[in-house]
Protein backbone atom coordinates (compact mmCIF):
# COMPACT_ATOMS: atom_id res chain seq x y z
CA UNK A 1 62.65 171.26 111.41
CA UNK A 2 65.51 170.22 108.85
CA UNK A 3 64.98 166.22 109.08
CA UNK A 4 62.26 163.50 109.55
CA UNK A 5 60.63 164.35 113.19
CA UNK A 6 60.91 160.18 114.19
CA UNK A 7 64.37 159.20 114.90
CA UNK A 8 64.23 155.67 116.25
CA UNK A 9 61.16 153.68 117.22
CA UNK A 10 61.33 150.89 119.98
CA UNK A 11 58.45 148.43 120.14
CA UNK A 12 58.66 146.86 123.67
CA UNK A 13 57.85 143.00 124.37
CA UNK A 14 58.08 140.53 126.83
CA UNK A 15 59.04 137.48 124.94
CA UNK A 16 61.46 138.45 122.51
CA UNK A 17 61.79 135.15 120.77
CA UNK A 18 58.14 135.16 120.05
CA UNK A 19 58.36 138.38 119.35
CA UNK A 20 60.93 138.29 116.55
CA UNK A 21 59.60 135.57 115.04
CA UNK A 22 56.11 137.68 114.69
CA UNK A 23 57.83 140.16 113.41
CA UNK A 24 60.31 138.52 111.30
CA UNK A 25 57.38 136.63 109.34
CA UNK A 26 55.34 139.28 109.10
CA UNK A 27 57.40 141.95 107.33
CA UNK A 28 59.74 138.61 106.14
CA UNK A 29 63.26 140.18 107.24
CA UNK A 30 65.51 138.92 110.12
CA UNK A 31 66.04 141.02 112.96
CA UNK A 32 69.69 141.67 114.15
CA UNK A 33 70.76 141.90 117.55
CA UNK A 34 72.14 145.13 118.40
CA UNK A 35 75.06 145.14 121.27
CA UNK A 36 73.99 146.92 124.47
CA UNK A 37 76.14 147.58 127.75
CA UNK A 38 75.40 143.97 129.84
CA UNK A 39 74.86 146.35 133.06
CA UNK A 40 71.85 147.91 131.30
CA UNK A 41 70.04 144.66 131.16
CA UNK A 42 68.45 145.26 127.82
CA UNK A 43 68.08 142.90 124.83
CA UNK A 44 67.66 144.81 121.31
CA UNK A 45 67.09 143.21 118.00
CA UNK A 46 66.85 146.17 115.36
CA UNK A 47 64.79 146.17 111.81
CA UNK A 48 66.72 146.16 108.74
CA UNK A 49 68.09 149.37 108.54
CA UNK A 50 68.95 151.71 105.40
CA UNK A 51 71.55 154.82 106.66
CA UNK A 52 70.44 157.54 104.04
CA UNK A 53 67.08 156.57 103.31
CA UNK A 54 63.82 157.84 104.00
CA UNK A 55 62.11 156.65 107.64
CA UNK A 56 63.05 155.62 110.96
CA UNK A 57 65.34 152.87 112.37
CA UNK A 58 63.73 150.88 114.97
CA UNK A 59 64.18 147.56 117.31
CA UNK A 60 62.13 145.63 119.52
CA UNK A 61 63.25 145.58 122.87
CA UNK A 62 63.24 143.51 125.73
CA UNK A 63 64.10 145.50 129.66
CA UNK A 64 62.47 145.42 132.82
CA UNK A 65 61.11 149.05 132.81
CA UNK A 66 59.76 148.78 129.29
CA UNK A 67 56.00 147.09 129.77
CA UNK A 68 54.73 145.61 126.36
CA UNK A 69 50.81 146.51 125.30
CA UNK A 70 48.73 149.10 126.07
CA UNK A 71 51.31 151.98 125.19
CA UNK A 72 49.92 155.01 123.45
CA UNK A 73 52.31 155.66 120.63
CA UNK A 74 51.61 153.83 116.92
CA UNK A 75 54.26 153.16 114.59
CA UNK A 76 53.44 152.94 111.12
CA UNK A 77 55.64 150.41 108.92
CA UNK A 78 55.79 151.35 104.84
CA UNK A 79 54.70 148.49 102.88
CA UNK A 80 54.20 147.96 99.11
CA UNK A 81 50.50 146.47 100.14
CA UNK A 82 49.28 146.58 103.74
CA UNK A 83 46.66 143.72 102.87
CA UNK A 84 49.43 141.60 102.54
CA UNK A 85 51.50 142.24 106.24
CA UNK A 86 48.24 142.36 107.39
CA UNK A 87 47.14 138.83 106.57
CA UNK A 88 50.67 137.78 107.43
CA UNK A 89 50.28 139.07 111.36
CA UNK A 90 47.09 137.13 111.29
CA UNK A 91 48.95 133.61 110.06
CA UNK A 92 51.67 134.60 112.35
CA UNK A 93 49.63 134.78 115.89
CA UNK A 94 48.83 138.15 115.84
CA UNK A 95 45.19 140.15 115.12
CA UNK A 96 44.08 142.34 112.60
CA UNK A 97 42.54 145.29 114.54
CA UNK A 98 41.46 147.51 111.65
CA UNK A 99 41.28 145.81 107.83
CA UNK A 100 43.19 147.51 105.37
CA UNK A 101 40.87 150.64 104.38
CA UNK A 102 41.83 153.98 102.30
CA UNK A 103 42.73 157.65 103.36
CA UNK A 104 42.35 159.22 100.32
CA UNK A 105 45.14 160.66 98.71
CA UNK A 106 47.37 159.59 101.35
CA UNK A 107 46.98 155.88 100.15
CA UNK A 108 45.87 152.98 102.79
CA UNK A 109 46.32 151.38 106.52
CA UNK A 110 45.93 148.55 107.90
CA UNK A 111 46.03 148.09 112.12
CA UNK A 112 47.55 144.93 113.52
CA UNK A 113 48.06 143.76 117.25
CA UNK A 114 51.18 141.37 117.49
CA UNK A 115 51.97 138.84 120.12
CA UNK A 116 52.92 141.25 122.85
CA UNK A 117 49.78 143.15 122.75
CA UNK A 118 51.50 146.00 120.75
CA UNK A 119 49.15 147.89 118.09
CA UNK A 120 50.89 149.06 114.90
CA UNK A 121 50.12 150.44 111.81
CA UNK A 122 50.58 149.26 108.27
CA UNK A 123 50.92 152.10 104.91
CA UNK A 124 51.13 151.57 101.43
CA UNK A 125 49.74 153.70 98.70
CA UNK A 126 48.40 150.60 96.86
């Protein structure tokens, strides 16, 4: 394997507004909407994104076939402090499923549910 092994991420929800507001105070950063065919019935509103960098791009996204909670894949989002995101998803509507705790060498998570019922993680090596 000659590049990062995630690609894109999408985080599916039902009420995007709600959703990109969570999201957008959380991690402060505005989402932009990304264009999709209007046949496909999708709405996509994509993270800041950094071409050349290290990571994956990523959008929330709004379409029929994509169910929001309860899905089986966790996305971890760098931060410079986890604590911090963390105890903004809490002010912003959402939970704080597992406090910000250490892994050793690899630095520290934090799991957070947001307003859709989505769990994702939180990294920083602080």
């Amino acid at each position: 394997m000659h590049a990062n092994p995630v690609g894109w991420f999408e985080i599916y929800v039902q009420d995007m507004d709600r959703a990109k507001k969570f999201y957008e105070s959380v991690f402060q950063v505005q989402l932009e909407r990304l264009n999709s065919p209007a046949e496909m019935n999708i709405e996509l509103w994509s993270f800041p994104m950094v071409k050349e960098s290290i990571g994956a791009p990523g959008a929330l996204v709004k379409m029929e076939e994509g169910p929001s909670g309860g899905n089986s894949v966790l996305v971890y989002f760098t931060c410079a402090d986890c604590a911090i995101e963390a105890a903004h998803a809490a002010a912003s509507g959402g939970q704080i499923a597992r406090k910000k705790m250490s892994i050793g060498e690899y630095g520290f998570i934090a799991l957070i549910v947001d307003t859709e019922g989505n769990m994702i993680g939180l990294h920083s090596m602080q």
